[in-house]
PDB file of N, CA and C in Angstrom:
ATOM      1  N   UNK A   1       8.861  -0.515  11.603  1.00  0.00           N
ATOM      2  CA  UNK A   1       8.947   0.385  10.466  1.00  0.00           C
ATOM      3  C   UNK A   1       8.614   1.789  10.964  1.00  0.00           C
ATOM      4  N   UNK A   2       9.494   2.910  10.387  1.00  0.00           N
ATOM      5  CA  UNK A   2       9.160   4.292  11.182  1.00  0.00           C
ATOM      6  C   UNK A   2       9.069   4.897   9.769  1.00  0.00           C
ATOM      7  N   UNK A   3       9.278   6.480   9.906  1.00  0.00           N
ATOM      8  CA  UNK A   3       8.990   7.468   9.009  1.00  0.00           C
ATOM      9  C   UNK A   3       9.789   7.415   7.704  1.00  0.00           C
ATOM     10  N   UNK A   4      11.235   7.516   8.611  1.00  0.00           N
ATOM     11  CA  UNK A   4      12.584   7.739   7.582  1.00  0.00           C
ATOM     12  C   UNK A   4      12.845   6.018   6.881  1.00  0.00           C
ATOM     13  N   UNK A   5      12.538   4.787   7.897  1.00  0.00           N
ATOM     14  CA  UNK A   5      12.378   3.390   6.715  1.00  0.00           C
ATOM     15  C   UNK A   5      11.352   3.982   5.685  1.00  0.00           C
ATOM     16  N   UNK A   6      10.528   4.330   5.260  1.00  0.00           N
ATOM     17  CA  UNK A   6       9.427   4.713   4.472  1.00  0.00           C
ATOM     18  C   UNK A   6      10.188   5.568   3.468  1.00  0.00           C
ATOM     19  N   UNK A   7      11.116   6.559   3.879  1.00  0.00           N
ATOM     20  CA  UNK A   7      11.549   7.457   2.849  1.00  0.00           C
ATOM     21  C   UNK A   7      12.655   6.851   2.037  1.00  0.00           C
ATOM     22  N   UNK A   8      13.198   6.146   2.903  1.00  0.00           N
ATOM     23  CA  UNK A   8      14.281   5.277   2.297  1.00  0.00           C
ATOM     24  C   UNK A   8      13.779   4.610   1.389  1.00  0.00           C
ATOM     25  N   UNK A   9      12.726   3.831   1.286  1.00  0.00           N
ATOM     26  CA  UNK A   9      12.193   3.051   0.701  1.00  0.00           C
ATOM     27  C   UNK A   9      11.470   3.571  -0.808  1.00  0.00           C
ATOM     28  N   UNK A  10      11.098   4.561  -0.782  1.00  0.00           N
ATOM     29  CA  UNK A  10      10.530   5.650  -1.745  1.00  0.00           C
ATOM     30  C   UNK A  10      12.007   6.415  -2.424  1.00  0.00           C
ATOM     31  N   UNK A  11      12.684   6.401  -1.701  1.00  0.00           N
ATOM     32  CA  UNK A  11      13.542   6.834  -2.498  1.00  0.00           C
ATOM     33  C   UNK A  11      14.586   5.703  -3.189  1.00  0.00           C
ATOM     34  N   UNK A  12      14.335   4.738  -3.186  1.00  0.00           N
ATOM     35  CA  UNK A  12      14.974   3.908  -3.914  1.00  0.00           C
ATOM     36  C   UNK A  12      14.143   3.083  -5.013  1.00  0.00           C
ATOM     37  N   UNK A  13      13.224   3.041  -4.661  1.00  0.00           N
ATOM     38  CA  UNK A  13      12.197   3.439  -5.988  1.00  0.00           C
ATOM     39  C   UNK A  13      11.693   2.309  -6.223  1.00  0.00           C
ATOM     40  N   UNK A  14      10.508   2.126  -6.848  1.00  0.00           N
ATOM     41  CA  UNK A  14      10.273   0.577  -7.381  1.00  0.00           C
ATOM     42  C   UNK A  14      10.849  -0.664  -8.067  1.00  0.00           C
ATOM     43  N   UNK A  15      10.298  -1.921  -7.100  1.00  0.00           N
ATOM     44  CA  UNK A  15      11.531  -3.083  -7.189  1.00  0.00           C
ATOM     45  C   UNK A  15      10.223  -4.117  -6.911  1.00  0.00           C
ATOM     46  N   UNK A  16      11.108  -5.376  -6.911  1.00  0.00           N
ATOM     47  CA  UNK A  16      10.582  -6.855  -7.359  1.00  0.00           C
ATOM     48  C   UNK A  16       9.995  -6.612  -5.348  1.00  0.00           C
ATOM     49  N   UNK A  17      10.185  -5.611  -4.711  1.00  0.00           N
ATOM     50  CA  UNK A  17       9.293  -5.989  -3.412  1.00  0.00           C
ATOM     51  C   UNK A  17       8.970  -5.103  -2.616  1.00  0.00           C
ATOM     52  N   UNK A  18       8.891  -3.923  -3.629  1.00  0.00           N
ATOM     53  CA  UNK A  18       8.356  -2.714  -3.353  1.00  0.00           C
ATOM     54  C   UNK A  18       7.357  -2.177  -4.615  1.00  0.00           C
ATOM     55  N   UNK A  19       5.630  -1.594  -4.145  1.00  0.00           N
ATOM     56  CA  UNK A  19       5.205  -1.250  -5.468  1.00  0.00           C
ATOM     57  C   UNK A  19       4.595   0.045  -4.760  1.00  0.00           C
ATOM     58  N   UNK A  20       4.387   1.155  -5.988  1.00  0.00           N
ATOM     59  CA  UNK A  20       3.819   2.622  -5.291  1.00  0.00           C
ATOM     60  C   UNK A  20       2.750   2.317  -5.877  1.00  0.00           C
ATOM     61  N   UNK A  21       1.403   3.144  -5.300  1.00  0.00           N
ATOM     62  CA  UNK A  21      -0.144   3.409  -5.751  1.00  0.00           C
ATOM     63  C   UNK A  21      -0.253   4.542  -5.018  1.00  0.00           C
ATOM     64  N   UNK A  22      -0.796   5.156  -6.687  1.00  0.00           N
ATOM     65  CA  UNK A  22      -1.317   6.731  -5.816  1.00  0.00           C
ATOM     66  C   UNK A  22      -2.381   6.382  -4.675  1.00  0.00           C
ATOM     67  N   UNK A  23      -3.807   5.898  -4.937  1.00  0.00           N
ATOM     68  CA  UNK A  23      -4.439   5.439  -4.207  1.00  0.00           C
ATOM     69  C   UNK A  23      -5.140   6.731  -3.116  1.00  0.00           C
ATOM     70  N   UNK A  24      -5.402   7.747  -3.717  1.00  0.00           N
ATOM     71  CA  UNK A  24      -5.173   9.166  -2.358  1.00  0.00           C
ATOM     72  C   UNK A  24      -6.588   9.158  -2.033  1.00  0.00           C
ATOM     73  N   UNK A  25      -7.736   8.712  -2.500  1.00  0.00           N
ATOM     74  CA  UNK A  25      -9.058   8.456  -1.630  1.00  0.00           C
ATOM     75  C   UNK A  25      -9.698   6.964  -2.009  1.00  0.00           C
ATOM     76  N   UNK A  26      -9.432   5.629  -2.858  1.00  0.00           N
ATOM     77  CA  UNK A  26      -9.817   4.443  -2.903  1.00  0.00           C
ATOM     78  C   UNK A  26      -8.673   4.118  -2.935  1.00  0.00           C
ATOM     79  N   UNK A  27      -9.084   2.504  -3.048  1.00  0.00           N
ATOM     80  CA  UNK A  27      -7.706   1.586  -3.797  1.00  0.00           C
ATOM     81  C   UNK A  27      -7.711   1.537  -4.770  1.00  0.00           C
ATOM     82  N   UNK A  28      -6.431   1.209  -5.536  1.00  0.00           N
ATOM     83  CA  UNK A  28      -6.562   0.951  -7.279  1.00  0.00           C
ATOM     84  C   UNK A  28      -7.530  -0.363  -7.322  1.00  0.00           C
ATOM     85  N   UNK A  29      -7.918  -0.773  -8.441  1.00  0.00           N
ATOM     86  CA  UNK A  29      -8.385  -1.757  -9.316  1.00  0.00           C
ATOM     87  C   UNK A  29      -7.542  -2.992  -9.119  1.00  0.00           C
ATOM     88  N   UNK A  30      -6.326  -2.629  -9.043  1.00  0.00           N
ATOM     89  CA  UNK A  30      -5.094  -3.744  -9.377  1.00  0.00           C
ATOM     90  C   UNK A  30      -4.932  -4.017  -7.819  1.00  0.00           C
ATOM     91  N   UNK A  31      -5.033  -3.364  -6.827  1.00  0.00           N
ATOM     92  CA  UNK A  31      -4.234  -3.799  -5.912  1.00  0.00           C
ATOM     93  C   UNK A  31      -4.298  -4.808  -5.218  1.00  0.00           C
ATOM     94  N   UNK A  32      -4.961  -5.874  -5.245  1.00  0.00           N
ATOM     95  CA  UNK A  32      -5.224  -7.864  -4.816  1.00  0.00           C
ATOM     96  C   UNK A  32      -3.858  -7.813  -6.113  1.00  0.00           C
ATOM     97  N   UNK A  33      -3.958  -7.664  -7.142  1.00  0.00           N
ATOM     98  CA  UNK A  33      -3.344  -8.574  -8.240  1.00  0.00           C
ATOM     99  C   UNK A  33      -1.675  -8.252  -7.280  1.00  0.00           C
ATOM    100  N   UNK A  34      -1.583  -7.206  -6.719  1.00  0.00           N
ATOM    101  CA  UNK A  34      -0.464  -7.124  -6.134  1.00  0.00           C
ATOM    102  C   UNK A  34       0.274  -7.568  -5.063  1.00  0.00           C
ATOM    103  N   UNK A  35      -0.982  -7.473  -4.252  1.00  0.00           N
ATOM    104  CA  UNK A  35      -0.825  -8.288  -2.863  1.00  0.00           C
ATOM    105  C   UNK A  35      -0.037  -9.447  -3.363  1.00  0.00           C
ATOM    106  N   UNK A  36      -0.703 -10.399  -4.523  1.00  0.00           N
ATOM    107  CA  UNK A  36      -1.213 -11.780  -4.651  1.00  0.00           C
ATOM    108  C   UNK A  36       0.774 -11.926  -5.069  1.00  0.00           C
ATOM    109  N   UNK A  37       1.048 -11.128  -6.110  1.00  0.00           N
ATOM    110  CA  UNK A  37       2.130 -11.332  -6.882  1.00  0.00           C
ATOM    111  C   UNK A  37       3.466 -10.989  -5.644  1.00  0.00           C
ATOM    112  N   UNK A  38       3.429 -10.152  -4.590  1.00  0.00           N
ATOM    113  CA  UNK A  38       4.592  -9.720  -4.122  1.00  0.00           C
ATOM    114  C   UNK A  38       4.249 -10.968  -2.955  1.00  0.00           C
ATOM    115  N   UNK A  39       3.290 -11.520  -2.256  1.00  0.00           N
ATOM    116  CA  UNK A  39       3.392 -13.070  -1.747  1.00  0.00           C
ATOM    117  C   UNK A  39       3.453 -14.181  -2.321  1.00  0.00           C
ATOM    118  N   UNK A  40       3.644 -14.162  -3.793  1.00  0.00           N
ATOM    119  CA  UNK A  40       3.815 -15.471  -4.590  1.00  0.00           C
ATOM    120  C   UNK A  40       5.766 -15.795  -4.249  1.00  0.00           C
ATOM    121  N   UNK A  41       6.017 -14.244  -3.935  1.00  0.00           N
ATOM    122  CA  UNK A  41       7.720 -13.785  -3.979  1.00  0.00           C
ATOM    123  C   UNK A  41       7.963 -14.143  -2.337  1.00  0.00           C
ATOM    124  N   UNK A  42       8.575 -13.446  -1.994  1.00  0.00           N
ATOM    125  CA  UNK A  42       9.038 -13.238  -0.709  1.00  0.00           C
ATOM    126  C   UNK A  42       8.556 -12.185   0.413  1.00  0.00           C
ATOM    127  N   UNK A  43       7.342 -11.708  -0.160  1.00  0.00           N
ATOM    128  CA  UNK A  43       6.714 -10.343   0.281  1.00  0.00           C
ATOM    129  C   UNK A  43       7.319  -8.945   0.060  1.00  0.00           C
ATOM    130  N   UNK A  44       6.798  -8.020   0.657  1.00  0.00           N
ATOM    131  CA  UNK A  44       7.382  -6.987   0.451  1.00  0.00           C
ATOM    132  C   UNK A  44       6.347  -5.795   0.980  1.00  0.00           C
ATOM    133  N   UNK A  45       6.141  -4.500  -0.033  1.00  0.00           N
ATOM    134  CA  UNK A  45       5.862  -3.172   0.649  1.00  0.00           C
ATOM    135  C   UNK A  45       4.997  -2.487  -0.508  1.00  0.00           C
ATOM    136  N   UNK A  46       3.615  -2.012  -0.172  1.00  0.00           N
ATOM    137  CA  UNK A  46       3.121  -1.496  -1.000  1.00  0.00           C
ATOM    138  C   UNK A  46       2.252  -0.009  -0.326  1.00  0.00           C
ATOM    139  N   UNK A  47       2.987   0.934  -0.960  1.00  0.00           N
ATOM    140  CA  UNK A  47       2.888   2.094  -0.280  1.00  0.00           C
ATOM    141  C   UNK A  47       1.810   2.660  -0.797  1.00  0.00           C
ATOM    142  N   UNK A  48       0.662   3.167  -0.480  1.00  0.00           N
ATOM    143  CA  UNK A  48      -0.429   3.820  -0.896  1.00  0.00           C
ATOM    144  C   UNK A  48      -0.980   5.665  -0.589  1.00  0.00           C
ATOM    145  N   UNK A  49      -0.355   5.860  -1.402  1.00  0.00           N
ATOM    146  CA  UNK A  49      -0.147   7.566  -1.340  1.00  0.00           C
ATOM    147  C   UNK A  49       0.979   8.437  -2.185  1.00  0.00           C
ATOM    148  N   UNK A  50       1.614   7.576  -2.897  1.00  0.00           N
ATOM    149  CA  UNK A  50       2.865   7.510  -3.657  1.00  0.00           C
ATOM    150  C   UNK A  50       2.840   6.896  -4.958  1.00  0.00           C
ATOM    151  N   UNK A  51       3.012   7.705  -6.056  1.00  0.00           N
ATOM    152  CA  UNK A  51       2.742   7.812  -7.052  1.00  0.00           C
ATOM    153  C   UNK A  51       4.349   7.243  -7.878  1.00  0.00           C
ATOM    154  N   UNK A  52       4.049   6.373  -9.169  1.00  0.00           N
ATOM    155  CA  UNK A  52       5.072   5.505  -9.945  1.00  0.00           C
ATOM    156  C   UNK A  52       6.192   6.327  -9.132  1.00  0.00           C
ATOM    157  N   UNK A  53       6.287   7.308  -9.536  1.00  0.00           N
ATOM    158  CA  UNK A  53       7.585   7.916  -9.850  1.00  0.00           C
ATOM    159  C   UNK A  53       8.407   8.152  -8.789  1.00  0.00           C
ATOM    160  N   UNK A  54       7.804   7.680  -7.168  1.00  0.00           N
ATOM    161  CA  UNK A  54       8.125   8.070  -6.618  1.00  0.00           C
ATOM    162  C   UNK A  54       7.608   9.561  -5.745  1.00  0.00           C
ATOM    163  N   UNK A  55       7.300  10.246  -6.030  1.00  0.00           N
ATOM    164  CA  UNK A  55       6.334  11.408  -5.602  1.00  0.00           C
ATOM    165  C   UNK A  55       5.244  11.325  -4.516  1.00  0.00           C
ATOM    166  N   UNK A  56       5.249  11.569  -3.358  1.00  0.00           N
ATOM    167  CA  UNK A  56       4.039  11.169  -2.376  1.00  0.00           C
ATOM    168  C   UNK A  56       2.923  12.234  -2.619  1.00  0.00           C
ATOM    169  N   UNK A  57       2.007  11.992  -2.965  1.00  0.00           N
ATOM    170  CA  UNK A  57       0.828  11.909  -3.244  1.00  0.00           C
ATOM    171  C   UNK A  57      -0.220  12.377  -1.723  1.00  0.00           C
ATOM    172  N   UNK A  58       0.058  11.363  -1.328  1.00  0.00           N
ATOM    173  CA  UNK A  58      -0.927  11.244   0.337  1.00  0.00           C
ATOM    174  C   UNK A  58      -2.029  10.534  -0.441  1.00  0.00           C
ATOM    175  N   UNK A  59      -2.532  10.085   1.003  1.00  0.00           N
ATOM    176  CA  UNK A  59      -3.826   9.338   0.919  1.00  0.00           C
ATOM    177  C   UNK A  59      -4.589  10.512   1.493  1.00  0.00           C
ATOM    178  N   UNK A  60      -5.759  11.038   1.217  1.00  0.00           N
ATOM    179  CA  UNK A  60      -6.910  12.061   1.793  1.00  0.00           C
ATOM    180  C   UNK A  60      -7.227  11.349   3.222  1.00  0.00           C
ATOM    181  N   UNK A  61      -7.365  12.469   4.020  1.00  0.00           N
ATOM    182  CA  UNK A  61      -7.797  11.896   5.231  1.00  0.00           C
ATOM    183  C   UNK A  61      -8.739  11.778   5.590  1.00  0.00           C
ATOM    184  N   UNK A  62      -9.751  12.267   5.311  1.00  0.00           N
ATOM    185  CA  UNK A  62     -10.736  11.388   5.324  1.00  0.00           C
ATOM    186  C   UNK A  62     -11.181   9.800   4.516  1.00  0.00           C
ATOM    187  N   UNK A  63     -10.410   9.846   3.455  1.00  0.00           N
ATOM    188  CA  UNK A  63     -10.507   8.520   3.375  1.00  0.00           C
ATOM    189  C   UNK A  63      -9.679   7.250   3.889  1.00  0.00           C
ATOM    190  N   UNK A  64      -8.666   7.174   4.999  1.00  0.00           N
ATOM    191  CA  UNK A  64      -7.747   6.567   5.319  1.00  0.00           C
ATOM    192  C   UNK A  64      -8.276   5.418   6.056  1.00  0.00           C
ATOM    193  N   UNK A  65      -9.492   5.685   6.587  1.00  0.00           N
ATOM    194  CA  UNK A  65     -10.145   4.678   7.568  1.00  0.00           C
ATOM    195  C   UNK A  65     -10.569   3.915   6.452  1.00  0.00           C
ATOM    196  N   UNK A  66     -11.709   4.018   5.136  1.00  0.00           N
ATOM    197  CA  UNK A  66     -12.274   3.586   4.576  1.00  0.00           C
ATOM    198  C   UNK A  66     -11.112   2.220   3.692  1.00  0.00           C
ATOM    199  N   UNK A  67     -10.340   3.393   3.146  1.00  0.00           N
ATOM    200  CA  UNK A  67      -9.166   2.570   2.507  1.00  0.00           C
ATOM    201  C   UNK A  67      -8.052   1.512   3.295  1.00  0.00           C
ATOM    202  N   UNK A  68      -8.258   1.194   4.552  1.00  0.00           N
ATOM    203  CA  UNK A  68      -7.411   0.416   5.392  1.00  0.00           C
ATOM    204  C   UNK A  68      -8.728  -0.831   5.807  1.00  0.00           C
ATOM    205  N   UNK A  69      -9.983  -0.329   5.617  1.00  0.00           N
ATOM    206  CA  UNK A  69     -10.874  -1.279   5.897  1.00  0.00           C
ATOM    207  C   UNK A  69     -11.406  -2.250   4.420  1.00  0.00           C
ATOM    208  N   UNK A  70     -10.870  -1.657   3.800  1.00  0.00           N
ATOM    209  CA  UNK A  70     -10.991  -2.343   2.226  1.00  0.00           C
ATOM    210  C   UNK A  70     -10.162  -3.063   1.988  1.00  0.00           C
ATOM    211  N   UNK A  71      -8.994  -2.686   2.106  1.00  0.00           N
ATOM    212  CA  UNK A  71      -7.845  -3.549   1.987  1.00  0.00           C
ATOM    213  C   UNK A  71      -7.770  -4.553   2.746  1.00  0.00           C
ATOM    214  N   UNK A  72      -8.261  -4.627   4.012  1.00  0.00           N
ATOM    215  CA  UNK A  72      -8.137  -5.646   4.692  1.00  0.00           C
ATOM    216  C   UNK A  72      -9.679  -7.010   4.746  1.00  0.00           C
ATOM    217  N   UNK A  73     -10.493  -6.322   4.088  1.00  0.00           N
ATOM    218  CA  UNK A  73     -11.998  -6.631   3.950  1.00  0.00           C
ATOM    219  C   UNK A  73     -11.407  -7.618   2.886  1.00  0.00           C
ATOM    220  N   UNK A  74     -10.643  -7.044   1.854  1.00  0.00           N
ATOM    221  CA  UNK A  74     -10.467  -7.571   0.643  1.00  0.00           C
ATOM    222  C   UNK A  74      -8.993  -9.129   0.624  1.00  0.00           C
ATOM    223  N   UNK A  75      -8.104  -8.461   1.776  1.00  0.00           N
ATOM    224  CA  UNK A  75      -7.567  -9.166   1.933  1.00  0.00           C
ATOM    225  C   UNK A  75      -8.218 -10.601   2.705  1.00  0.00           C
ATOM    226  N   UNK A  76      -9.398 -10.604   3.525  1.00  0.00           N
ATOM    227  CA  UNK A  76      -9.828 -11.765   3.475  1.00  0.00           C
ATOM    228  C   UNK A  76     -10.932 -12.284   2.741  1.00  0.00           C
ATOM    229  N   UNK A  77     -11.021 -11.932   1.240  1.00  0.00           N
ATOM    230  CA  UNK A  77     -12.175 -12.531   0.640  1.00  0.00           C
ATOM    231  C   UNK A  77     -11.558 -13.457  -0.196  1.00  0.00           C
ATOM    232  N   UNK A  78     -12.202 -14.410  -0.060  1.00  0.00           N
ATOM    233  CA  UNK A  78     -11.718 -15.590  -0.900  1.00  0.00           C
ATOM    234  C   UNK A  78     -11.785 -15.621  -2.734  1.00  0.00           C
ATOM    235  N   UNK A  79     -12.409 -14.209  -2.653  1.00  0.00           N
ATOM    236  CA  UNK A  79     -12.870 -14.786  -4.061  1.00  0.00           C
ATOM    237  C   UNK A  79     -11.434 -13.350  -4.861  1.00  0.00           C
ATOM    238  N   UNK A  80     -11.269 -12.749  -3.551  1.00  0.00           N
ATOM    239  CA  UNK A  80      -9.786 -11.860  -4.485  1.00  0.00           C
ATOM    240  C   UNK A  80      -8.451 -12.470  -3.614  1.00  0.00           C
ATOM    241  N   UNK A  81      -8.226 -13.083  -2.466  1.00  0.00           N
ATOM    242  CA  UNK A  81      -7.225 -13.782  -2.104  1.00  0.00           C
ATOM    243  C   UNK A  81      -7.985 -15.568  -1.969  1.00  0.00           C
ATOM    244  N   UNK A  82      -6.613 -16.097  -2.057  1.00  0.00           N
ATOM    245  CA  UNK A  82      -7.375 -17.492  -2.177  1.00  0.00           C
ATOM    246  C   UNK A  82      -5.757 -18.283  -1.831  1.00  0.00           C
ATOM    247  N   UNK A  83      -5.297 -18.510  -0.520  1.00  0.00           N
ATOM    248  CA  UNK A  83      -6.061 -18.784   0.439  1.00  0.00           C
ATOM    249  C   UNK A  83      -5.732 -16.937   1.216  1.00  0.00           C
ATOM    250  N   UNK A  84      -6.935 -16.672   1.817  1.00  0.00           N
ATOM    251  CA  UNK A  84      -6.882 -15.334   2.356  1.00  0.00           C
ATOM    252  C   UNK A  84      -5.630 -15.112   3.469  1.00  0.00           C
ATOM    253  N   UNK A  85      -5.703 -13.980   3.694  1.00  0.00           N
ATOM    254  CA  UNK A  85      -3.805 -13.727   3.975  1.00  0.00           C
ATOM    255  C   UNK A  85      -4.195 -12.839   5.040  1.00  0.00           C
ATOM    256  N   UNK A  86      -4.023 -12.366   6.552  1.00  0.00           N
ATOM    257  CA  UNK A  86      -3.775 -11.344   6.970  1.00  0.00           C
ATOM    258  C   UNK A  86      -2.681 -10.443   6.686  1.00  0.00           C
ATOM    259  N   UNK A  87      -3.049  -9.149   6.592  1.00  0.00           N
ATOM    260  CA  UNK A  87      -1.773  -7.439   6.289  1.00  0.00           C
ATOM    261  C   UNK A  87      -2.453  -7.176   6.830  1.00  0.00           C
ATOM    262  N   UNK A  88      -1.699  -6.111   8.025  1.00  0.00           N
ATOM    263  CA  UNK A  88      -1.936  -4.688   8.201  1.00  0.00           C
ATOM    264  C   UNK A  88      -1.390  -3.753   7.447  1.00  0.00           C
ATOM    265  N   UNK A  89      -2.132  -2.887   7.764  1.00  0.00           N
ATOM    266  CA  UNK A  89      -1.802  -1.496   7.362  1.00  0.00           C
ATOM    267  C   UNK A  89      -1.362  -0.520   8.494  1.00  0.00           C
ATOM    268  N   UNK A  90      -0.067   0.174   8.308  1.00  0.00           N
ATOM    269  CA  UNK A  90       0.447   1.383   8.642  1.00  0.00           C
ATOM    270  C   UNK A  90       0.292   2.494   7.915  1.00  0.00           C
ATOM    271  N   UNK A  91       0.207   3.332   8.944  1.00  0.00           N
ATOM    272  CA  UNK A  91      -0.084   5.240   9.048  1.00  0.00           C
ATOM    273  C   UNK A  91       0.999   5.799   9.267  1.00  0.00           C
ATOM    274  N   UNK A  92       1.725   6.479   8.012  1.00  0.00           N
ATOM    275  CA  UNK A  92       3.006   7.093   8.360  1.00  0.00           C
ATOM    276  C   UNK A  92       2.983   8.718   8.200  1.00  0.00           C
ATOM    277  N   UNK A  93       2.952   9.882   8.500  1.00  0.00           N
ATOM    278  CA  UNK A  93       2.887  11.146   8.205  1.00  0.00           C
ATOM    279  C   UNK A  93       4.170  11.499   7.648  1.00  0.00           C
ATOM    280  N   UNK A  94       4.691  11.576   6.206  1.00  0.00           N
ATOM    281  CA  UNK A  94       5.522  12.056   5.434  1.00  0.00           C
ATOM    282  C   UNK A  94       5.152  12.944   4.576  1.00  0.00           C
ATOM    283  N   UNK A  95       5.886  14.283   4.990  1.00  0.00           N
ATOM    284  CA  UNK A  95       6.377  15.433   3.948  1.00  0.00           C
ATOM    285  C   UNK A  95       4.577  15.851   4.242  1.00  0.00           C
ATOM    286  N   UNK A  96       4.479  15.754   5.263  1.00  0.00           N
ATOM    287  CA  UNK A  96       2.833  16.349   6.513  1.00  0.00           C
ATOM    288  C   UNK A  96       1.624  15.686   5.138  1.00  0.00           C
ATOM    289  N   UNK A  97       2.009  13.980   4.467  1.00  0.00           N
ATOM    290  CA  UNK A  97       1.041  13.713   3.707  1.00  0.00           C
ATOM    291  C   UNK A  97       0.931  12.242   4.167  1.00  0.00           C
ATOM    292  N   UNK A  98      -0.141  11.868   4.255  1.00  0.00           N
ATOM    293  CA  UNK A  98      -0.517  10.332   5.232  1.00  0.00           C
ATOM    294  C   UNK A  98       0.020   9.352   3.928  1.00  0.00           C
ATOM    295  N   UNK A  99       0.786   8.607   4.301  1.00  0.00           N
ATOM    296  CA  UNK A  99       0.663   7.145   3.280  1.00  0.00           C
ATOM    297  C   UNK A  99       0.883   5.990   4.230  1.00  0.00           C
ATOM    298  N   UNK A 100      -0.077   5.339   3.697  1.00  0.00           N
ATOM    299  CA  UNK A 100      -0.323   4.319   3.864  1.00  0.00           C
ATOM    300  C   UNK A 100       0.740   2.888   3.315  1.00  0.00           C
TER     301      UNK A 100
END
């Protein structure tokens, strides 16, 4: 996955395996319920710095470490994934704004 897959992807906008979260210094509230629902499917892409509409947002940089260690903290807790799942997370610099 590179810069311009990312823009492509944002520009075609939200779908059954793509979801945006502004997300620009935590994670949302919702975002396990999302993980959980786009692997119940076939997987997919959840961009964090990018807002419904499409609009990149960025993730703050100083919080990018915090928010990639949560997500993945969270992705193995049993009590918000069940059975726990490895994701990584990618660092993409679009439109000079980090999303995740």
């Amino acid at each position: 996955m590179n810069a311009k897959n990312i823009k492509n992807i944002i520009k075609q906008g939200e779908g059954i395996e793509v979801e945006f979260k502004a997300a620009s210094f935590l994670l949302s509230d919702n975002i396990f319920e999302t993980v959980v629902a786009l692997l119940n499917r076939h997987g997919g892409h959840i961009l964090l710095g990018v807002r419904n509409d499409g609009t990149i947002e960025g993730v703050i940089k100083d919080s990018v470490e915090q928010i990639k260690n949560s997500f993945v903290t969270g992705c193995n807790d049993l009590n918000r994934l069940s059975p726990t799942y490895y994701l990584s997370v990618e660092e993409f610099c679009i439109e000079r704004k980090i999303v995740l």
